[in-house]
PDB file of N, CA and C in Angstrom:
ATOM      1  N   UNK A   1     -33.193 130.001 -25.757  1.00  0.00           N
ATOM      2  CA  UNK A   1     -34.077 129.042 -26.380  1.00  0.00           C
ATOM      3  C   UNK A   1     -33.832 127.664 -25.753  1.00  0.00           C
ATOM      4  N   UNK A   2     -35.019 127.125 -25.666  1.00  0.00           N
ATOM      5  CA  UNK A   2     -34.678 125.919 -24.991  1.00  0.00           C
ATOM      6  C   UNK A   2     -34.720 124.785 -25.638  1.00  0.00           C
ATOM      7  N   UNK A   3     -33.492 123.445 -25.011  1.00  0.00           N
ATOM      8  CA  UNK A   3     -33.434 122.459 -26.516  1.00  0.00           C
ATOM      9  C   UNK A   3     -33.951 121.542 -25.925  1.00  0.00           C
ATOM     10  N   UNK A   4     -35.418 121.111 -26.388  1.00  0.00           N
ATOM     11  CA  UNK A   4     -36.003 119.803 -26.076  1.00  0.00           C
ATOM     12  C   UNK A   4     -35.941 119.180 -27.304  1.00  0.00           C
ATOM     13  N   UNK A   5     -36.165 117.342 -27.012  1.00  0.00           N
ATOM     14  CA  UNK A   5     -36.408 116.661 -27.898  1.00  0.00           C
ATOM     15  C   UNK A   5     -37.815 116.494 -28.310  1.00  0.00           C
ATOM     16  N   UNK A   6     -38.118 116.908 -29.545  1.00  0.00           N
ATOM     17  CA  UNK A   6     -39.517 116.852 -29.642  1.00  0.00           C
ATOM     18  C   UNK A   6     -40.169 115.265 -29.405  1.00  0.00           C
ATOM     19  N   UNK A   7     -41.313 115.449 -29.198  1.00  0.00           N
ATOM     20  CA  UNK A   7     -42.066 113.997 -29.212  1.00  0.00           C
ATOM     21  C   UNK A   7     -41.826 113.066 -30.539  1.00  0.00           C
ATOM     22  N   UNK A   8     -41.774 111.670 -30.547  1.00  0.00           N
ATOM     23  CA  UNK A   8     -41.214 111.167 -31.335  1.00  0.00           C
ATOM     24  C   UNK A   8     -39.928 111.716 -32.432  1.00  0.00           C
ATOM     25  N   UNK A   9     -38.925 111.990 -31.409  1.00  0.00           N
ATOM     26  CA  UNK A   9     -37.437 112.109 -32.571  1.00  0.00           C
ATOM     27  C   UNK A   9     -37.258 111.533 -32.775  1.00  0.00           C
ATOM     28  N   UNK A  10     -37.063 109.849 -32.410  1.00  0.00           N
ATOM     29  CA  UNK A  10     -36.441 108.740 -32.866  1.00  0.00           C
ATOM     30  C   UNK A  10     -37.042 108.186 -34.430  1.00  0.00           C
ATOM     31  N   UNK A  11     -38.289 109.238 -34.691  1.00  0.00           N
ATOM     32  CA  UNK A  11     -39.074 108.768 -35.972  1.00  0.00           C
ATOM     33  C   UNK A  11     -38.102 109.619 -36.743  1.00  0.00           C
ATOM     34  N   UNK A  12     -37.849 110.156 -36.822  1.00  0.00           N
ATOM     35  CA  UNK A  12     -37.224 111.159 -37.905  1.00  0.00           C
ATOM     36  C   UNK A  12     -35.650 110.886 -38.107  1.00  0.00           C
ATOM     37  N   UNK A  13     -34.941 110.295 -36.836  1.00  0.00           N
ATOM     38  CA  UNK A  13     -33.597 109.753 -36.621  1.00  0.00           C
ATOM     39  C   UNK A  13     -33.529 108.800 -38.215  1.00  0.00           C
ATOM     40  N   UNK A  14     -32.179 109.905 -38.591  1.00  0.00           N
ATOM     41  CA  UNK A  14     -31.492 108.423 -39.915  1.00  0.00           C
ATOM     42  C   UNK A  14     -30.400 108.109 -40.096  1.00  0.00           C
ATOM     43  N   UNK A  15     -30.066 107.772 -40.986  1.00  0.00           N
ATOM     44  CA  UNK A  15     -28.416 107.306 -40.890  1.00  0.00           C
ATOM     45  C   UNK A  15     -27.261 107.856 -40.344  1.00  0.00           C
ATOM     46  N   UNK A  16     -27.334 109.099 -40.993  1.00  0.00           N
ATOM     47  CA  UNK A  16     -26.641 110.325 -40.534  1.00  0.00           C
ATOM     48  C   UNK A  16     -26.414 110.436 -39.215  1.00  0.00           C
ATOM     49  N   UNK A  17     -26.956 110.374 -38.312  1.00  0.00           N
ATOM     50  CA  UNK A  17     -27.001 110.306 -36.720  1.00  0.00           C
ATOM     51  C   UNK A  17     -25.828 109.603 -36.276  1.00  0.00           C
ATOM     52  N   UNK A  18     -26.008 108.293 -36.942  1.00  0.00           N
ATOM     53  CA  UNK A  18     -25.074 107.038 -36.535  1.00  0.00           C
ATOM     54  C   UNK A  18     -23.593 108.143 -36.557  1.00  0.00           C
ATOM     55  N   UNK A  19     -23.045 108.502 -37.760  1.00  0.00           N
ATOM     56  CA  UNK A  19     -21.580 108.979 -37.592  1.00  0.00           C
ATOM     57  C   UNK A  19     -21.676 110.321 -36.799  1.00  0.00           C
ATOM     58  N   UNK A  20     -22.663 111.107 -36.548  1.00  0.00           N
ATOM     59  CA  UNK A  20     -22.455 112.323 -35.583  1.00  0.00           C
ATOM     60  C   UNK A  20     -22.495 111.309 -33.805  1.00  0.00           C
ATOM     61  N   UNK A  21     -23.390 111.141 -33.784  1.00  0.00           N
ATOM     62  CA  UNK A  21     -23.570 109.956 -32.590  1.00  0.00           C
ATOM     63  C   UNK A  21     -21.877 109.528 -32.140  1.00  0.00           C
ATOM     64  N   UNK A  22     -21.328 109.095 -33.179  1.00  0.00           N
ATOM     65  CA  UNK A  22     -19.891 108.378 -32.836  1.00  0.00           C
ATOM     66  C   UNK A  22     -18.905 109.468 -32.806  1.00  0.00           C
ATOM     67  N   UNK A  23     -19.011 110.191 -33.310  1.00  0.00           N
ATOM     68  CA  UNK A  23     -17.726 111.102 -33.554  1.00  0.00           C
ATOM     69  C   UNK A  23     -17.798 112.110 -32.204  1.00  0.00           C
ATOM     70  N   UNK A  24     -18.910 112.560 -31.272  1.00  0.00           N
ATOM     71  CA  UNK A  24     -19.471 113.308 -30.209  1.00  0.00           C
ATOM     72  C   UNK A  24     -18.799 112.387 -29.075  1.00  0.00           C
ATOM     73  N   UNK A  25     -19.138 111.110 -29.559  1.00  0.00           N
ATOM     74  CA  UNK A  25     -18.748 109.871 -28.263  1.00  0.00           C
ATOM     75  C   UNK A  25     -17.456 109.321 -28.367  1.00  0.00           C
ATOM     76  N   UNK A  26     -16.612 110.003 -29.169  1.00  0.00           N
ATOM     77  CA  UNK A  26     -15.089 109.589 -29.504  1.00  0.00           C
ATOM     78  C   UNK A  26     -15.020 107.758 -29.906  1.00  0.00           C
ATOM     79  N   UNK A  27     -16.019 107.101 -30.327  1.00  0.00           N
ATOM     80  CA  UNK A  27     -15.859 105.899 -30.949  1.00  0.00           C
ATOM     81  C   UNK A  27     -15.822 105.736 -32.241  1.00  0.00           C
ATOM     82  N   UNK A  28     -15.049 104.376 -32.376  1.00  0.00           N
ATOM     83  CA  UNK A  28     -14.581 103.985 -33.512  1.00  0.00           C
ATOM     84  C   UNK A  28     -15.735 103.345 -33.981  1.00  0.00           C
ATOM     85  N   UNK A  29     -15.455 103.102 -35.517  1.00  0.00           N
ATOM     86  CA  UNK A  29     -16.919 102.565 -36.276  1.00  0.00           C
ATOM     87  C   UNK A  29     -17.007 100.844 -35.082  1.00  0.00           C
ATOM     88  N   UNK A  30     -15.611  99.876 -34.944  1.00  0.00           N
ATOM     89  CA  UNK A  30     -15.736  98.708 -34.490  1.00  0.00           C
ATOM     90  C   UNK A  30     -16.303  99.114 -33.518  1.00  0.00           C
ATOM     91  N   UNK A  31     -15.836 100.412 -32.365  1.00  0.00           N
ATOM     92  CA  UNK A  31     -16.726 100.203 -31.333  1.00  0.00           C
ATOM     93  C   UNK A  31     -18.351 100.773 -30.937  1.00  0.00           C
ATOM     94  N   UNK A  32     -18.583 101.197 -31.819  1.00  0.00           N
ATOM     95  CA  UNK A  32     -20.582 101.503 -32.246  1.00  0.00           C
ATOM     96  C   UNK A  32     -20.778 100.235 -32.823  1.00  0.00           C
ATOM     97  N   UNK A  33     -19.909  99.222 -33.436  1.00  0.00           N
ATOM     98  CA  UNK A  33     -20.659  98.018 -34.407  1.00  0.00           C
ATOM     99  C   UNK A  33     -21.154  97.403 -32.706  1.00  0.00           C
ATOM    100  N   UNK A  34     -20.131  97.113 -31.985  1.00  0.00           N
ATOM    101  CA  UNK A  34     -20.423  96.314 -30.477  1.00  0.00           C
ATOM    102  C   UNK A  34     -21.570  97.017 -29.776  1.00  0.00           C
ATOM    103  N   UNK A  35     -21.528  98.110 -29.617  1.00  0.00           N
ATOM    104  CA  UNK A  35     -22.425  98.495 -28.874  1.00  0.00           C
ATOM    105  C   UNK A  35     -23.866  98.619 -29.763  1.00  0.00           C
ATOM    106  N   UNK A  36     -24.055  98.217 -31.042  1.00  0.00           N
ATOM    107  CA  UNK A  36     -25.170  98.262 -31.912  1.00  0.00           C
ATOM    108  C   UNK A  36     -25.476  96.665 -32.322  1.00  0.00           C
ATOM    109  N   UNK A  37     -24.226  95.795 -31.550  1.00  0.00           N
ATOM    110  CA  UNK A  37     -24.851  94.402 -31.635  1.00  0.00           C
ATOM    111  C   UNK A  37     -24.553  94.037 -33.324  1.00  0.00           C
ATOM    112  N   UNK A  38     -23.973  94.476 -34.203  1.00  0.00           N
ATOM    113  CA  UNK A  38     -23.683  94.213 -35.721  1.00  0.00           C
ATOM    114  C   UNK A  38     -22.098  94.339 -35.860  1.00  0.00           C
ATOM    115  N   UNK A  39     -22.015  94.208 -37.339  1.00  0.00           N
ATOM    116  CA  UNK A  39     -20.438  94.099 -37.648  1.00  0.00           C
ATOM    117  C   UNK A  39     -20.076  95.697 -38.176  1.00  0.00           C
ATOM    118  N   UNK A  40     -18.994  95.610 -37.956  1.00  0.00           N
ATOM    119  CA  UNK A  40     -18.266  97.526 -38.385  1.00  0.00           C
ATOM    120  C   UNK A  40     -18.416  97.542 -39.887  1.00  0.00           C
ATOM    121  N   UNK A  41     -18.446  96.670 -41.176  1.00  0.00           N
ATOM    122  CA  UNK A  41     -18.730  96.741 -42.297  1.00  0.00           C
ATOM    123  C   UNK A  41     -20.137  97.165 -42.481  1.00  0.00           C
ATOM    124  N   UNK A  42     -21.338  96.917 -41.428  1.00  0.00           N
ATOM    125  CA  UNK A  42     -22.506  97.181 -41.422  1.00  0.00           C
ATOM    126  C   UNK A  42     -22.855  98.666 -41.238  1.00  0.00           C
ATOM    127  N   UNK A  43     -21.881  99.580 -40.083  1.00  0.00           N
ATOM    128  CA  UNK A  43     -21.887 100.365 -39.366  1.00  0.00           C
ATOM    129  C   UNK A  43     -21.464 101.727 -40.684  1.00  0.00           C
ATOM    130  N   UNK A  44     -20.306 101.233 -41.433  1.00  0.00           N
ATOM    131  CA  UNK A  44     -19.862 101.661 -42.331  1.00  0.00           C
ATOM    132  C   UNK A  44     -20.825 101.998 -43.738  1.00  0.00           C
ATOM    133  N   UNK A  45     -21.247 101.367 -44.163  1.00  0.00           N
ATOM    134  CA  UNK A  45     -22.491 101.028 -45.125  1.00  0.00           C
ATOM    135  C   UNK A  45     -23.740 101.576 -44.530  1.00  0.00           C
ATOM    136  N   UNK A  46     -23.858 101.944 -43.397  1.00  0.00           N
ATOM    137  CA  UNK A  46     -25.031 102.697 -42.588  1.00  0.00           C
ATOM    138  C   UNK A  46     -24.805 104.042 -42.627  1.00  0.00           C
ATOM    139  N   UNK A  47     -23.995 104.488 -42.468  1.00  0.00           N
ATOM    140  CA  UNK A  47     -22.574 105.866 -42.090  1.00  0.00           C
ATOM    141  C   UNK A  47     -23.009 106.350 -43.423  1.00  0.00           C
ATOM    142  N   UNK A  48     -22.651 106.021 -44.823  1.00  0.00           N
ATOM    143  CA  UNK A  48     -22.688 106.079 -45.871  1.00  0.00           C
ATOM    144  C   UNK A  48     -24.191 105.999 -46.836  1.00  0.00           C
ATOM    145  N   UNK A  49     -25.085 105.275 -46.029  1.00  0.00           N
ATOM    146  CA  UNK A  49     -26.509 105.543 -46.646  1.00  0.00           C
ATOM    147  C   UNK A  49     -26.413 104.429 -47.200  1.00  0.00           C
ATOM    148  N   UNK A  50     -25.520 103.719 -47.425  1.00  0.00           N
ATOM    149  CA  UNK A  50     -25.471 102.461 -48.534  1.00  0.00           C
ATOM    150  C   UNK A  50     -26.774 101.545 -48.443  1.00  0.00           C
ATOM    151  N   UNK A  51     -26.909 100.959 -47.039  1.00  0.00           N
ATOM    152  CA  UNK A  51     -27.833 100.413 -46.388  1.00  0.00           C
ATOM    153  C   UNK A  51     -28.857 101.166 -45.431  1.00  0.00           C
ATOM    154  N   UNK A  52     -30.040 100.977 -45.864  1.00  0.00           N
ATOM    155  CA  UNK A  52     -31.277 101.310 -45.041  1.00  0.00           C
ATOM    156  C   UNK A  52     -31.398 101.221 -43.607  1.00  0.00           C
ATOM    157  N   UNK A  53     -31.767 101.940 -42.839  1.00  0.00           N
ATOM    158  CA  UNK A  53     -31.755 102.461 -41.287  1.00  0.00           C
ATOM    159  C   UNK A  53     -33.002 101.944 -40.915  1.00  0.00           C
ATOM    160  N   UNK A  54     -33.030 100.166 -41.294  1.00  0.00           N
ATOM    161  CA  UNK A  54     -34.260  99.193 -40.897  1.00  0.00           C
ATOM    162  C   UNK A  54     -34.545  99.292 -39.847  1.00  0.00           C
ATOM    163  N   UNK A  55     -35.503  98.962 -39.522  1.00  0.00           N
ATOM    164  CA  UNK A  55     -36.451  99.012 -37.511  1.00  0.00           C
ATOM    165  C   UNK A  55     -35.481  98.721 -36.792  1.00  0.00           C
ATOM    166  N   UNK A  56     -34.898  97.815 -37.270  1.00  0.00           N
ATOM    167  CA  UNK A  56     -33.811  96.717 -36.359  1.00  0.00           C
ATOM    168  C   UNK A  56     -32.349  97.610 -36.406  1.00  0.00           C
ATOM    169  N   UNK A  57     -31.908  98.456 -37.574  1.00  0.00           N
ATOM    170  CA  UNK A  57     -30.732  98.582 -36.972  1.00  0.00           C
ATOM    171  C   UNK A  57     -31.218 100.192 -35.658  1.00  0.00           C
ATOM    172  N   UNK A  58     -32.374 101.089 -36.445  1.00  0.00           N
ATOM    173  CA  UNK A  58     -33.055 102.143 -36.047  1.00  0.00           C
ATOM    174  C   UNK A  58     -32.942 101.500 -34.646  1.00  0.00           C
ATOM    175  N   UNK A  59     -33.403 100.464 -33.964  1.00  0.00           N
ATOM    176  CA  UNK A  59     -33.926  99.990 -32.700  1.00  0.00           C
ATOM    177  C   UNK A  59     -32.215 100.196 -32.092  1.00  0.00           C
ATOM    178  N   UNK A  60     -31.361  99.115 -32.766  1.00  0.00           N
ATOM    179  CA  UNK A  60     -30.114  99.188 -32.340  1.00  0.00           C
ATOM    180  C   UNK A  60     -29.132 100.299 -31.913  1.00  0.00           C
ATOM    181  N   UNK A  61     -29.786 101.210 -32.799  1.00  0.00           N
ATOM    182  CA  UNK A  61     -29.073 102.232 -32.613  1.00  0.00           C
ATOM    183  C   UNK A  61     -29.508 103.323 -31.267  1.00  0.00           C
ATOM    184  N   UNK A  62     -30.597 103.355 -31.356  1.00  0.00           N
ATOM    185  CA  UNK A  62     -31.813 103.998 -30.107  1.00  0.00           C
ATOM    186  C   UNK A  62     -30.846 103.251 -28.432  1.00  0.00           C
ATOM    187  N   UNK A  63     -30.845 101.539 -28.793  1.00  0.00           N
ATOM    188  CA  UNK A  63     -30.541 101.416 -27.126  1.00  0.00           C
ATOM    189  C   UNK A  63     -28.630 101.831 -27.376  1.00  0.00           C
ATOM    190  N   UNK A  64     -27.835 101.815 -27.919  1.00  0.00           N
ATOM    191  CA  UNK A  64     -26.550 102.289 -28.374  1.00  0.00           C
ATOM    192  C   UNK A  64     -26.744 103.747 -27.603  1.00  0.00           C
ATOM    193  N   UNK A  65     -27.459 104.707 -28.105  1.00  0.00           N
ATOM    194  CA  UNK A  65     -27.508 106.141 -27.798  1.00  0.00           C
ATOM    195  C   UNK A  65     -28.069 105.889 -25.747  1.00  0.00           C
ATOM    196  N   UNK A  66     -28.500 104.971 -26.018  1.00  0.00           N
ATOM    197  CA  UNK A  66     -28.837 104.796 -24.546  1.00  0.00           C
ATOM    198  C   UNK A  66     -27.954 104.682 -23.385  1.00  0.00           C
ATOM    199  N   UNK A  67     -26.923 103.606 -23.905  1.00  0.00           N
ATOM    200  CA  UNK A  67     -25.668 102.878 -23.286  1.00  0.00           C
ATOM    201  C   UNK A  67     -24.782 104.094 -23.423  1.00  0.00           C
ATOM    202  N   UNK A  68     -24.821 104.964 -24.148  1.00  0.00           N
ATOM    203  CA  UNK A  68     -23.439 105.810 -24.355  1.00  0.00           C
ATOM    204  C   UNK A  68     -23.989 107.026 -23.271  1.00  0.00           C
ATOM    205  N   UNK A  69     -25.412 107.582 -23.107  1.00  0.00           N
ATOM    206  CA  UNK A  69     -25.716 108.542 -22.355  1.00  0.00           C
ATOM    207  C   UNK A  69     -25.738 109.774 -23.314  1.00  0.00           C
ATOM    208  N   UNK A  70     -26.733 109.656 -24.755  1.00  0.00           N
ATOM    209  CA  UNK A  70     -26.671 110.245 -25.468  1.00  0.00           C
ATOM    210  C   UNK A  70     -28.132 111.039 -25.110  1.00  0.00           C
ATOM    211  N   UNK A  71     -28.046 112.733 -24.522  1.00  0.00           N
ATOM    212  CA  UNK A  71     -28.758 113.735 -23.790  1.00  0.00           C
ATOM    213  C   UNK A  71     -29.629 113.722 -25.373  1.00  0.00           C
ATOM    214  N   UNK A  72     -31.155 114.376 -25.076  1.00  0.00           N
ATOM    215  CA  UNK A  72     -31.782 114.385 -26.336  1.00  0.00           C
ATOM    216  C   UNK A  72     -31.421 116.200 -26.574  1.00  0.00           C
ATOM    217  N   UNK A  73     -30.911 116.933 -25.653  1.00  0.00           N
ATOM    218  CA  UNK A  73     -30.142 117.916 -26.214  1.00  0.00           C
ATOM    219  C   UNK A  73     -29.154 117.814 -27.122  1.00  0.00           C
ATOM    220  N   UNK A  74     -28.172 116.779 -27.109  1.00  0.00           N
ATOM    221  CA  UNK A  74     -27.185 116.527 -28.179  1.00  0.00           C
ATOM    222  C   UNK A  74     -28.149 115.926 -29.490  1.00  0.00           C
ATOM    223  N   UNK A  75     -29.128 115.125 -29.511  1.00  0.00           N
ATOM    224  CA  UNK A  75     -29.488 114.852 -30.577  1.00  0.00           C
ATOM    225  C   UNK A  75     -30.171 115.764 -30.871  1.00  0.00           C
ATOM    226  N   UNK A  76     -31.014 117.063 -30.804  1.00  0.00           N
ATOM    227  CA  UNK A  76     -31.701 118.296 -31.093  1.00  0.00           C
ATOM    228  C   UNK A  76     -30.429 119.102 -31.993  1.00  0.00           C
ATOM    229  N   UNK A  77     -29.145 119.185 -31.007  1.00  0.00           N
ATOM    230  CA  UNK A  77     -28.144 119.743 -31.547  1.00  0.00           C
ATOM    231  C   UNK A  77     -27.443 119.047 -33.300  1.00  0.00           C
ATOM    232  N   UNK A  78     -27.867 118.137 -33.554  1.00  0.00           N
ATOM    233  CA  UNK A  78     -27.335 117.151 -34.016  1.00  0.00           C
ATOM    234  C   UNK A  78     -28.295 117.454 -35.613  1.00  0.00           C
ATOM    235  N   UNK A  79     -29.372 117.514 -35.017  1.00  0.00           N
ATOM    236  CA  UNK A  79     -30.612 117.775 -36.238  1.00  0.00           C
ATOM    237  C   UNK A  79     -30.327 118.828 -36.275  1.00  0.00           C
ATOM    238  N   UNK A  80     -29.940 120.276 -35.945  1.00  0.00           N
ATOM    239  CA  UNK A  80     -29.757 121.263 -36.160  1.00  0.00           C
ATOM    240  C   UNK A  80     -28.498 121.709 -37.070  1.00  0.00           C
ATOM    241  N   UNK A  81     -27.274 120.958 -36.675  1.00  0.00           N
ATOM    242  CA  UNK A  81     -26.240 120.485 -37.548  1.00  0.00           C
ATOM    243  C   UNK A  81     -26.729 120.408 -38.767  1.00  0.00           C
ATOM    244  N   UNK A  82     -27.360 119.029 -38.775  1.00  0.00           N
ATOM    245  CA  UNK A  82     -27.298 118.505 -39.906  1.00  0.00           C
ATOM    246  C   UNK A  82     -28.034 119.348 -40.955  1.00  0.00           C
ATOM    247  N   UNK A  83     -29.727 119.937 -40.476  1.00  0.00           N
ATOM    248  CA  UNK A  83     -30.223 121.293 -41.302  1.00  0.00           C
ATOM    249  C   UNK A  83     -29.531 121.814 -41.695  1.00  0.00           C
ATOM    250  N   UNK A  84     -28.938 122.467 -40.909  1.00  0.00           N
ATOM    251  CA  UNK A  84     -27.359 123.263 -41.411  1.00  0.00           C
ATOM    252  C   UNK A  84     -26.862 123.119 -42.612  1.00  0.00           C
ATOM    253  N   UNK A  85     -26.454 122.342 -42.877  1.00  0.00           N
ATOM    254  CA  UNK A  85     -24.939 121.207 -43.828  1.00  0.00           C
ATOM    255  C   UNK A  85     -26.143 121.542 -44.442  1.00  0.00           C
ATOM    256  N   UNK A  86     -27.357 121.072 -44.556  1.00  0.00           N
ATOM    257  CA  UNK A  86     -28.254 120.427 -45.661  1.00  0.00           C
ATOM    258  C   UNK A  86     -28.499 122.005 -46.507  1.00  0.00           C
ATOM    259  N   UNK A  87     -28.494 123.137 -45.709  1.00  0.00           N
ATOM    260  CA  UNK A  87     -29.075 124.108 -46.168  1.00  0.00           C
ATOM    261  C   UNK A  87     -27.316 124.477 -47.238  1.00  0.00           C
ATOM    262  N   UNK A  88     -26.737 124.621 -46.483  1.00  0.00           N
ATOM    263  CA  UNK A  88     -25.376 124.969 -47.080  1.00  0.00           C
ATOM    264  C   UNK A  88     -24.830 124.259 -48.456  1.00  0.00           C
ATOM    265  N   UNK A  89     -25.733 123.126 -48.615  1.00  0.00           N
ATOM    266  CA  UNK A  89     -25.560 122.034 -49.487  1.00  0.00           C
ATOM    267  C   UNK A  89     -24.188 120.935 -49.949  1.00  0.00           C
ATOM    268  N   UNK A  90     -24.079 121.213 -48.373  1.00  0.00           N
ATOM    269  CA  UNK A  90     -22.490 120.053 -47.637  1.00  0.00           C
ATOM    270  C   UNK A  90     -23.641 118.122 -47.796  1.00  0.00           C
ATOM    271  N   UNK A  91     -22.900 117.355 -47.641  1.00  0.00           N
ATOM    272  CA  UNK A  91     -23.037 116.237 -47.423  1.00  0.00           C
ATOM    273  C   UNK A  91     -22.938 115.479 -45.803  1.00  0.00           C
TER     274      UNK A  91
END
């Protein structure tokens, strides 16, 4: 089976991403806050759902996945994960 990124994934991309995103790329929350241009208390509170995955941090996070060399196979893999968990009724 083949893993493409469907047309517009970045619409469906949410919070959740942010800590799979980091944990794939061996970074720390401080170092996704730098490369997302915000503070690690922000990054944290994003991680957590606390705070909304606004255009602006959504945007931030898009060129972040950019800078790190994040394949849209890993993010396909990533949504598939997360279905996963969701079906299993993990968090």
């Amino acid at each position: 089976m083949e893993k493409r990124l469907p047309y517009g994934m970045w619409e469906i991309v949410d919070y959740r991403y942010i800590k799979q995103v980091r944990f794939i790329r061996n970074k720390t929350q401080k170092e996704m806050a730098e490369l997302m241009d915000c503070d690690h208390v922000a990054i944290s509170r994003l991680e957590r759902g606390e705070i909304a995955l606004s255009p602006l941090y959504k945007e931030r996070f898009i060129q972040a996945c950019k800078r790190l060399k994040v394949s849209s196979a890993e993010l396909v893999n990533i949504r598939e994960s997360l279905e996963l968990k969701n079906k299993r009724g993990y968090k």
